[in-house]
N, C-alpha and C. Protein backbone atom coordinates (compact mmCIF):
# COMPACT_ATOMS: atom_id res chain seq x y z
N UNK A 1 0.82 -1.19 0.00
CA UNK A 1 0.00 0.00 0.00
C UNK A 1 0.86 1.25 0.00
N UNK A 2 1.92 1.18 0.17
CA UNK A 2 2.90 2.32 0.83
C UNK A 2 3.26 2.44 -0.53
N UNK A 3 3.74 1.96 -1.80
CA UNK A 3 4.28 2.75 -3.28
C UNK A 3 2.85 3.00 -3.85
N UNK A 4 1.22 2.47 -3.63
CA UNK A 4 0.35 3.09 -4.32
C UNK A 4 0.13 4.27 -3.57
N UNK A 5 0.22 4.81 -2.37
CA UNK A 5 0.19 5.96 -1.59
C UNK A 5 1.32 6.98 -2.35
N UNK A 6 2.22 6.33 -2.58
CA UNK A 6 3.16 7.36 -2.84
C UNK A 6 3.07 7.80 -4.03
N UNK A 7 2.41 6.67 -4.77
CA UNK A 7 2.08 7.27 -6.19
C UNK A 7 0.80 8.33 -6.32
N UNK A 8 -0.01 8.19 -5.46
CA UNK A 8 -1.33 9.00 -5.30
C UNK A 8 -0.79 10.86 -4.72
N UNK A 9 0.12 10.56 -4.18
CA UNK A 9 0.60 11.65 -3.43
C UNK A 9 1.49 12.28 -4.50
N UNK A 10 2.23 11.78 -5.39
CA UNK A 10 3.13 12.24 -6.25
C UNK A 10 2.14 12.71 -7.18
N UNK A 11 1.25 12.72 -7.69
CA UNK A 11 0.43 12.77 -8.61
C UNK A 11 -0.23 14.28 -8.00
N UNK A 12 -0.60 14.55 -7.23
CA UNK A 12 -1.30 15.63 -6.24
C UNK A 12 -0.13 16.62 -6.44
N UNK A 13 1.34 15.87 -5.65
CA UNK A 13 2.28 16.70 -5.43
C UNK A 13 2.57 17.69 -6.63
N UNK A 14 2.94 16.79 -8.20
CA UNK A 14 3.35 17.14 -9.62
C UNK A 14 2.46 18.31 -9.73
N UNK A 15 1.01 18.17 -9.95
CA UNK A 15 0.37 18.96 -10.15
C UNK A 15 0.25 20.46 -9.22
N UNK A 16 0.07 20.24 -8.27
CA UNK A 16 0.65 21.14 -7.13
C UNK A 16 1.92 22.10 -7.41
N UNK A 17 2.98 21.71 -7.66
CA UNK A 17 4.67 22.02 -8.15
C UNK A 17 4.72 22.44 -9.58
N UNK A 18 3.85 22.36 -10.40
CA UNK A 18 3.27 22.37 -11.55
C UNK A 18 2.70 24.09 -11.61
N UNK A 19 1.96 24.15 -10.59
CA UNK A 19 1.28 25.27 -10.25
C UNK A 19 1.84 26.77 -9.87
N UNK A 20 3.44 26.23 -9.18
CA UNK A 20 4.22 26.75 -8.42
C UNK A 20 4.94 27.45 -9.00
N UNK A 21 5.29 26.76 -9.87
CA UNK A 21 6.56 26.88 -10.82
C UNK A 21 6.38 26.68 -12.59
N UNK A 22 5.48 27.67 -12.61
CA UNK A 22 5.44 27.68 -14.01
C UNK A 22 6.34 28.12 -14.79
N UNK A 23 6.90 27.91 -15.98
CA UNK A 23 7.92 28.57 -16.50
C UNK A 23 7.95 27.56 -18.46
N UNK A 24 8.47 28.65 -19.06
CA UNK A 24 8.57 27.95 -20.47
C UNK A 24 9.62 26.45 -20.62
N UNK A 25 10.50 26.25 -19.18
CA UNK A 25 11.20 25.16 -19.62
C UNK A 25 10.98 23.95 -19.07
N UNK A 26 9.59 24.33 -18.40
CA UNK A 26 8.42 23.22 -17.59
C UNK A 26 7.90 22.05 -18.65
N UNK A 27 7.70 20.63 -18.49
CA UNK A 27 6.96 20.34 -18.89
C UNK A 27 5.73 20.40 -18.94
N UNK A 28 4.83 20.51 -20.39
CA UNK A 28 3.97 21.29 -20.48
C UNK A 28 3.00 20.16 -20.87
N UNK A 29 2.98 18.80 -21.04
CA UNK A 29 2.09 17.81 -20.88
C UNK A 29 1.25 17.52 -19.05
N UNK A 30 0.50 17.18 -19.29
CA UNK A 30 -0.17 16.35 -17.94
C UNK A 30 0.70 15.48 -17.25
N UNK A 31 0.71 14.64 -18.39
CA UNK A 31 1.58 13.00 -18.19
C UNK A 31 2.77 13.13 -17.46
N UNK A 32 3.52 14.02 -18.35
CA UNK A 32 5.06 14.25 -18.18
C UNK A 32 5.10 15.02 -16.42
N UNK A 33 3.93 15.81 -16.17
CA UNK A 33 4.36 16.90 -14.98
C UNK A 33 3.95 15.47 -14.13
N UNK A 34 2.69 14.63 -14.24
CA UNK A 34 2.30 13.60 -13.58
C UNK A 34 3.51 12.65 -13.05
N UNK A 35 4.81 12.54 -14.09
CA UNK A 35 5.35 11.31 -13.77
C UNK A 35 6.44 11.94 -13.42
N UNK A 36 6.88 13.04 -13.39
CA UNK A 36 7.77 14.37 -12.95
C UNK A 36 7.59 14.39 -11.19
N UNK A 37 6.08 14.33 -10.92
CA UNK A 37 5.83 14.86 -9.44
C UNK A 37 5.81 13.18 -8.66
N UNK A 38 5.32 11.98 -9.14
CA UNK A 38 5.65 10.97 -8.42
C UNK A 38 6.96 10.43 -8.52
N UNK A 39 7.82 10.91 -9.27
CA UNK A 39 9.34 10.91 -9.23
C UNK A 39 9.87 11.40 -8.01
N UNK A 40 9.47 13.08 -7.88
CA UNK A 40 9.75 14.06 -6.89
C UNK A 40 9.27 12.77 -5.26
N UNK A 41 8.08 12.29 -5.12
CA UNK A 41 7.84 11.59 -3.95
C UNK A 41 8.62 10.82 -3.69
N UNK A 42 9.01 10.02 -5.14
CA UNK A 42 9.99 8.31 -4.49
C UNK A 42 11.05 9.34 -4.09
N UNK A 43 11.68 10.11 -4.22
CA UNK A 43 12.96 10.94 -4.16
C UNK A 43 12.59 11.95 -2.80
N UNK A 44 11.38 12.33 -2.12
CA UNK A 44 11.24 12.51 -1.03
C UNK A 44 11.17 11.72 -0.01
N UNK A 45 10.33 10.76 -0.12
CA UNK A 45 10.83 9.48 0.13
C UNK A 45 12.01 8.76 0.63
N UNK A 46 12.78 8.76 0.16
CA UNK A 46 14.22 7.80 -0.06
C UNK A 46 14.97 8.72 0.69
N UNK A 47 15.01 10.20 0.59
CA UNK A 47 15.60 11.44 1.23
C UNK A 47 15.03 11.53 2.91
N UNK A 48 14.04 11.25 2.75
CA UNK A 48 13.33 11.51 4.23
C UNK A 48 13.77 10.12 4.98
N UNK A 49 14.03 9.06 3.68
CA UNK A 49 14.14 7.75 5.13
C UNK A 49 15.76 7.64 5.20
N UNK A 50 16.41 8.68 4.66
CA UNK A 50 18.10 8.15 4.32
C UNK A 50 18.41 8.88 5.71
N UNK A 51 17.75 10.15 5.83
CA UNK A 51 18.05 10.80 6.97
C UNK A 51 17.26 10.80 7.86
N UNK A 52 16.19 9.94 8.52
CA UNK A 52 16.06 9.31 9.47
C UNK A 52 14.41 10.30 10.17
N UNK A 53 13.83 10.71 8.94
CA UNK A 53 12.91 12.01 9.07
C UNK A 53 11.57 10.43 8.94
N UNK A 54 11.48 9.66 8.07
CA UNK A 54 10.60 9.29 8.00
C UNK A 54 11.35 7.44 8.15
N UNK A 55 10.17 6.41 9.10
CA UNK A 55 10.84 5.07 9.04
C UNK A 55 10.41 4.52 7.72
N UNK A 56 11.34 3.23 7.60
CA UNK A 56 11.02 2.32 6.65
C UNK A 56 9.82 1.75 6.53
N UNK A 57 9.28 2.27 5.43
CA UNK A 57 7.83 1.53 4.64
C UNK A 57 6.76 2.82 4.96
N UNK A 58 7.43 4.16 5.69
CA UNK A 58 6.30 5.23 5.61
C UNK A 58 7.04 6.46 4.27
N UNK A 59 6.11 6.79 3.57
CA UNK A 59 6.44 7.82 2.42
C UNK A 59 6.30 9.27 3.23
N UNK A 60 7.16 10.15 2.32
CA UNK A 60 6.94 11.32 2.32
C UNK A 60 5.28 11.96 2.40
N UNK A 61 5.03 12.80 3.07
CA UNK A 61 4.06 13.72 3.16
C UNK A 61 3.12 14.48 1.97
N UNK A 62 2.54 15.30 2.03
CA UNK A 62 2.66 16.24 0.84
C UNK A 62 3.38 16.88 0.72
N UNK A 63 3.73 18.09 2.11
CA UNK A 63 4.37 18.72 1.51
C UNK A 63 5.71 18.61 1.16
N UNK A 64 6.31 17.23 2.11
CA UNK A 64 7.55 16.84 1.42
C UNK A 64 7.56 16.51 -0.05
N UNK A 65 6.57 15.41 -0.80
CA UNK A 65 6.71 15.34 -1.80
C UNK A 65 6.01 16.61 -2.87
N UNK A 66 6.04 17.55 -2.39
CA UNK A 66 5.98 18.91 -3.63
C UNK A 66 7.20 19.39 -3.70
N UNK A 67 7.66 19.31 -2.46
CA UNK A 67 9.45 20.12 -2.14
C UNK A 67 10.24 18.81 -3.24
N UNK A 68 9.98 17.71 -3.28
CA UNK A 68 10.93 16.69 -4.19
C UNK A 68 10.35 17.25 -5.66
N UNK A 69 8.78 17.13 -6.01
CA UNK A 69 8.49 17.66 -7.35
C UNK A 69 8.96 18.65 -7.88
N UNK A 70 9.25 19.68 -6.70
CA UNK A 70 9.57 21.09 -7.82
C UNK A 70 11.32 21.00 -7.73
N UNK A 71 11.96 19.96 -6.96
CA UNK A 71 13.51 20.24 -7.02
C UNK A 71 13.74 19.29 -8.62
N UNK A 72 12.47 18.26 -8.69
CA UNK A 72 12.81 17.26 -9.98
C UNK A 72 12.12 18.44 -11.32
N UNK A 73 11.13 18.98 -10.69
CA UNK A 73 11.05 20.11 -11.90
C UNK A 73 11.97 21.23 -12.27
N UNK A 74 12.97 21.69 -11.36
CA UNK A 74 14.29 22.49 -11.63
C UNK A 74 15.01 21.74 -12.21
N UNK A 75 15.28 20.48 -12.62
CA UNK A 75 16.22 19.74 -12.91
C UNK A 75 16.21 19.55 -14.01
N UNK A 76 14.96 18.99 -13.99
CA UNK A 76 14.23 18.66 -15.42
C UNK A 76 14.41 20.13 -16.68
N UNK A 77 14.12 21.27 -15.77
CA UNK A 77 13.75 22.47 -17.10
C UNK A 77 15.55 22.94 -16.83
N UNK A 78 16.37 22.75 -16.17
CA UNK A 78 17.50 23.26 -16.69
C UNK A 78 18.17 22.54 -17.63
N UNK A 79 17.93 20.97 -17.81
CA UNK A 79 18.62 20.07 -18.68
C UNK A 79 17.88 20.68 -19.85
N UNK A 80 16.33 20.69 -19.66
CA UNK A 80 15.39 20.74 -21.30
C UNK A 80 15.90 22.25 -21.94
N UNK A 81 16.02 23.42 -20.84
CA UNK A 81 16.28 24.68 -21.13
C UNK A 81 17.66 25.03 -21.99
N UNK A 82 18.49 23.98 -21.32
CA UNK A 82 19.79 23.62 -22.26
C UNK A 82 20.11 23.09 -23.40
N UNK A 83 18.52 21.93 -23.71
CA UNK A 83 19.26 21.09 -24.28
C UNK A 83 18.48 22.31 -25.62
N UNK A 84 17.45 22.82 -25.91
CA UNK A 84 16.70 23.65 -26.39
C UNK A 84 17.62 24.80 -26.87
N UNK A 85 18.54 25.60 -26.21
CA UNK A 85 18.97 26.45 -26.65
C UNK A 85 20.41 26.41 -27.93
N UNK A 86 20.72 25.33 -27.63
CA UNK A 86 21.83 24.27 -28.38
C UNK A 86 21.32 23.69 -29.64
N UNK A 87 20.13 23.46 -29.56
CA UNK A 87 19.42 23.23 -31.10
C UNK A 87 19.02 24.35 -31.89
């Protein structure tokens, strides 16, 4: 139950971080911000249990996993923002 939670929460989160952080080097599909923001959770997630914030087999929060969505959405639009200006 704990990775379909996290996927439900990443999905909320994306869209949420989505909201936040609009910008032209955002992905600008559903799908893509969708699988962008449950990325951001497993990665809040894994961050929260490496450092001892959350135990093994409990996920990130919301608002932890928006803080993972929008650091995977900075990531994401500086690679795309780069790779864009080079073409």
């Amino acid at each position: 139950m704990g990775i379909i939670w996290t996927i439900i929460i990443g999905f909320v989160a994306g869209v949420i971080a989505k909201l936040i952080m609009p910008g032209d080097n955002e992905p600008s599909g559903f799908i893509l911000t969708t699988v962008l923001g449950i990325i951001g959770a497993f990665v809040a997630t894994w961050v929260g249990q490496a450092l001892g914030w959350y135990r093994a087999g409990k996920g990130a929060g919301l608002i932890g996993s928006v803080v993972g969505a929008i650091i995977i959405l900075t990531i994401y639009g500086f690679f795309a923002g780069s790779r864009r200006s080079s073409a």
